[in-house]
Protein backbone atom coordinates (compact mmCIF):
# COMPACT_ATOMS: atom_id res chain seq x y z
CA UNK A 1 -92.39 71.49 -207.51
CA UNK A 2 -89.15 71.82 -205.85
CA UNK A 3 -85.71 72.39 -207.81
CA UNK A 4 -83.93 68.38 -207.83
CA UNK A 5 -80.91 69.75 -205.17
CA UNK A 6 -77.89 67.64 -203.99
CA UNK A 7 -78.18 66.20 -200.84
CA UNK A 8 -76.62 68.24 -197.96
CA UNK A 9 -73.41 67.70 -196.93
CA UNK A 10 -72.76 65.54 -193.75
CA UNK A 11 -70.30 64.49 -191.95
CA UNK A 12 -71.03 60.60 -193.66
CA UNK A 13 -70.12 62.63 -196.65
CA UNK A 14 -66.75 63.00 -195.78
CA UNK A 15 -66.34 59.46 -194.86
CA UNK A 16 -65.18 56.95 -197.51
CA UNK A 17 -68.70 55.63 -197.33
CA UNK A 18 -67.52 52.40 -199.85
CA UNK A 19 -65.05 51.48 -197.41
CA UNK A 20 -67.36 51.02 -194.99
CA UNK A 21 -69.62 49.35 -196.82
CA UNK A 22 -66.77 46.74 -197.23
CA UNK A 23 -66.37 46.17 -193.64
CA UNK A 24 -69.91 44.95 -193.75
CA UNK A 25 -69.68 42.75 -196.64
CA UNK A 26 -69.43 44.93 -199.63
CA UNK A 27 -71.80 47.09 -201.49
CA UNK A 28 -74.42 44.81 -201.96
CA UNK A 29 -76.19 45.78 -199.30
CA UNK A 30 -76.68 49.25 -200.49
CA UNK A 31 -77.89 48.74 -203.58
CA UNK A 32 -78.95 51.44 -205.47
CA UNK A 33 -77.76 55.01 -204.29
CA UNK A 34 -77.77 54.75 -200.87
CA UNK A 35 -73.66 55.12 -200.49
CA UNK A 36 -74.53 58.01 -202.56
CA UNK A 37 -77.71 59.64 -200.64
CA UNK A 38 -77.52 60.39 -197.35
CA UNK A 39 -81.44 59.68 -196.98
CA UNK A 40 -81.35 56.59 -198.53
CA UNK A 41 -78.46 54.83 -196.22
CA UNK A 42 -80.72 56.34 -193.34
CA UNK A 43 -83.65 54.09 -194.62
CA UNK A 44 -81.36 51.59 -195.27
CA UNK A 45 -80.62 51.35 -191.61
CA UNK A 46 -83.49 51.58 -190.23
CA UNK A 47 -84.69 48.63 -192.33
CA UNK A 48 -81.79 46.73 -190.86
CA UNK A 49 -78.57 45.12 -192.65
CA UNK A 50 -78.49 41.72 -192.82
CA UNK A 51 -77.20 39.42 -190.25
CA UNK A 52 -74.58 38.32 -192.46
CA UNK A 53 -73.18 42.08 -192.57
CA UNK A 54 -72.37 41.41 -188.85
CA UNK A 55 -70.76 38.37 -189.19
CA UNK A 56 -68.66 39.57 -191.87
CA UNK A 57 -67.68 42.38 -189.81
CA UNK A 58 -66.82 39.72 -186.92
CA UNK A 59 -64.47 38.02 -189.61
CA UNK A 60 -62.63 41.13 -189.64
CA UNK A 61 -62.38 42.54 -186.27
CA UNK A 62 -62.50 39.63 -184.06
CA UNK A 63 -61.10 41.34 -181.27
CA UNK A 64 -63.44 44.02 -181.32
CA UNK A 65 -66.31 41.61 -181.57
CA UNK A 66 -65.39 39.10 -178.67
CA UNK A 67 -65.11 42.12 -176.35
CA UNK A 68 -68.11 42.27 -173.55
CA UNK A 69 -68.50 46.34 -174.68
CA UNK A 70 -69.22 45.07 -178.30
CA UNK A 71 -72.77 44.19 -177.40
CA UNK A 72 -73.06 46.98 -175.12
CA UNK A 73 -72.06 49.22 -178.10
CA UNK A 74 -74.57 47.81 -180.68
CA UNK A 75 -77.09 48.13 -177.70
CA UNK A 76 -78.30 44.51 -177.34
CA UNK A 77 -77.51 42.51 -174.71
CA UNK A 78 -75.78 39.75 -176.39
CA UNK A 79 -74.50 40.21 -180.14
CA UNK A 80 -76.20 38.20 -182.05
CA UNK A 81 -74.64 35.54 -184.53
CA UNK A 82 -76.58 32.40 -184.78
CA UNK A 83 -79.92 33.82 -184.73
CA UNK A 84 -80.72 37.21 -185.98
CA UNK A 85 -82.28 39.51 -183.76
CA UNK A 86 -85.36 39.28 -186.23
CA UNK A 87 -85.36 35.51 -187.48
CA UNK A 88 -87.89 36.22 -190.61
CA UNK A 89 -86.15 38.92 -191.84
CA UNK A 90 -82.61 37.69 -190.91
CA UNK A 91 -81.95 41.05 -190.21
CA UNK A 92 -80.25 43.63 -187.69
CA UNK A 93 -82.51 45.82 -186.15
CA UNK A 94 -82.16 49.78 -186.84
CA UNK A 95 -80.42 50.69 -183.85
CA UNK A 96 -77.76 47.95 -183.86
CA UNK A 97 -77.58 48.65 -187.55
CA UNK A 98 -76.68 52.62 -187.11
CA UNK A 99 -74.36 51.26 -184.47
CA UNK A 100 -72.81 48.75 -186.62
CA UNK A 101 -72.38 50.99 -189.09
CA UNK A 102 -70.98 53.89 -186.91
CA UNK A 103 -68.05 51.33 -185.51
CA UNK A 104 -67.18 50.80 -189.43
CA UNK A 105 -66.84 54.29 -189.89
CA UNK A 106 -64.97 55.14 -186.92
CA UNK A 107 -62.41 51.99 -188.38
CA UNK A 108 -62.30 53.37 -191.73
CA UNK A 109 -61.48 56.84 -190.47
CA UNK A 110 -58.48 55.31 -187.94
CA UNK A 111 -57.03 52.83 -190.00
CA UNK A 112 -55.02 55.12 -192.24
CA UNK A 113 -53.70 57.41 -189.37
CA UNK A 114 -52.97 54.43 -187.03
CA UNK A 115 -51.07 52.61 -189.80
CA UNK A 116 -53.95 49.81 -191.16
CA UNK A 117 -57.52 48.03 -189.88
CA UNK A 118 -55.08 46.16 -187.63
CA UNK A 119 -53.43 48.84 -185.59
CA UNK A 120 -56.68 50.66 -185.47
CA UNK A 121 -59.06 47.41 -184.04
CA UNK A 122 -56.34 47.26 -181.39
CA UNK A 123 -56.22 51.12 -180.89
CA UNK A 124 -60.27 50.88 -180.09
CA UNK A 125 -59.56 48.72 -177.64
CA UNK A 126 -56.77 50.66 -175.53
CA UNK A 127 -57.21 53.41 -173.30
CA UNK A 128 -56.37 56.32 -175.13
CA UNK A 129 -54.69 59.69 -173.30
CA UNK A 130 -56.61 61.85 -175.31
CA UNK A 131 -60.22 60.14 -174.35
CA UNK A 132 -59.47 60.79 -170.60
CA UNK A 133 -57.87 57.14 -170.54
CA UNK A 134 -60.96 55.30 -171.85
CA UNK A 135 -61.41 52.98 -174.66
CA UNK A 136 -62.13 54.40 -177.97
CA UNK A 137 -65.13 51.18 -177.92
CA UNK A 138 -66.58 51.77 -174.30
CA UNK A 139 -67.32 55.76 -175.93
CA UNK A 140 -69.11 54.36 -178.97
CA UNK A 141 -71.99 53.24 -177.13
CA UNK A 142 -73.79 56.98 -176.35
CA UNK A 143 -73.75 59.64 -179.14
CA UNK A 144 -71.83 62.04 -176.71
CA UNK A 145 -68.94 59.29 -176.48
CA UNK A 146 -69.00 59.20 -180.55
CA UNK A 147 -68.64 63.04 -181.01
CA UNK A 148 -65.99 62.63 -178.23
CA UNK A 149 -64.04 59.62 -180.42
CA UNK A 150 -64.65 61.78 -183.94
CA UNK A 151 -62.83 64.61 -181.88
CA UNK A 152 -60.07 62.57 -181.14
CA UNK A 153 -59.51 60.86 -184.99
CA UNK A 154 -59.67 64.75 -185.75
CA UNK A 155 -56.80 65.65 -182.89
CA UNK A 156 -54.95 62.39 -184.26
CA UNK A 157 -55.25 63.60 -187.86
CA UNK A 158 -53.71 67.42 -187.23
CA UNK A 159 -51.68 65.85 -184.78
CA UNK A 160 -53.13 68.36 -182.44
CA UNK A 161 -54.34 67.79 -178.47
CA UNK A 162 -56.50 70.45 -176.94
């Protein structure tokens, strides 16, 4: 039997994982450890968050959310708000979850260098110097355009441009 070891470290670690979690609605829908276990918000996500965890998230950021590259960046071709992508389960599937949740991160990471969730929902949609004049949102929809925005929060941060 193995030794009980913490998780490993990961980037999510570093991320105030409970603000997040209230841009979707609030802890609820990580019950258990999963802010606290790296494996368990993975299988949280791919079950799906709710459909409700997007529209609270729309409450919030309505800019970012009425924005053509929004559904582009969750990868469906329309966001969904009505009817949930899976109507039984009235949830998200696991890739527009993991995207959804990704966006929240990237917020909660801006908002306190760009001055509040405000400045920074309006700062995702602006062509930024530092991302070769492209929106911070258009990035988010490959993984290479993620690293590429994480880069630039990190530049922002240390106030340094390479």
């Amino acid at each position: 039997m193995a030794p009980n070891h913490p998780p490993p470290k990961t980037p999510a670690a570093e991320t105030d994982l409970a603000g997040v979690a209230d841009l979707l609605g609030g802890r609820r829908w990580f019950r258990g450890n999963a802010l606290d276990d790296p494996f368990a918000l993975h299988d949280r996500l791919v079950r799906g968050l709710p459909v409700i965890a997007l529209q609270h998230f729309s409450r919030r950021f309505p800019l970012v959310t009425k924005d053509p590259a929004f559904g582009r960046v969750l990868a469906s071709p329309a966001v969904p708000r009505a009817s949930p992508r899976n109507s039984r389960s009235g949830r998200l599937g696991s890739q527009e979850s993991a995207q959804l949740w990704r966006l929240a991160v990237v917020l909660v990471k801006a908002a306190p260098l760009l001055g509040g969730a405000e400045p920074a929902e309006r700062w995702l949609l602006k062509p930024a110097m530092g991302l070769g004049h492209r929106r911070p949102l258009d990035l988010l929809e490959t993984p290479a355009g993620c690293e590429l925005v994480a880069d630039h929060l990190i530049q922002l941060e240390f106030s340094v441009y390479v």
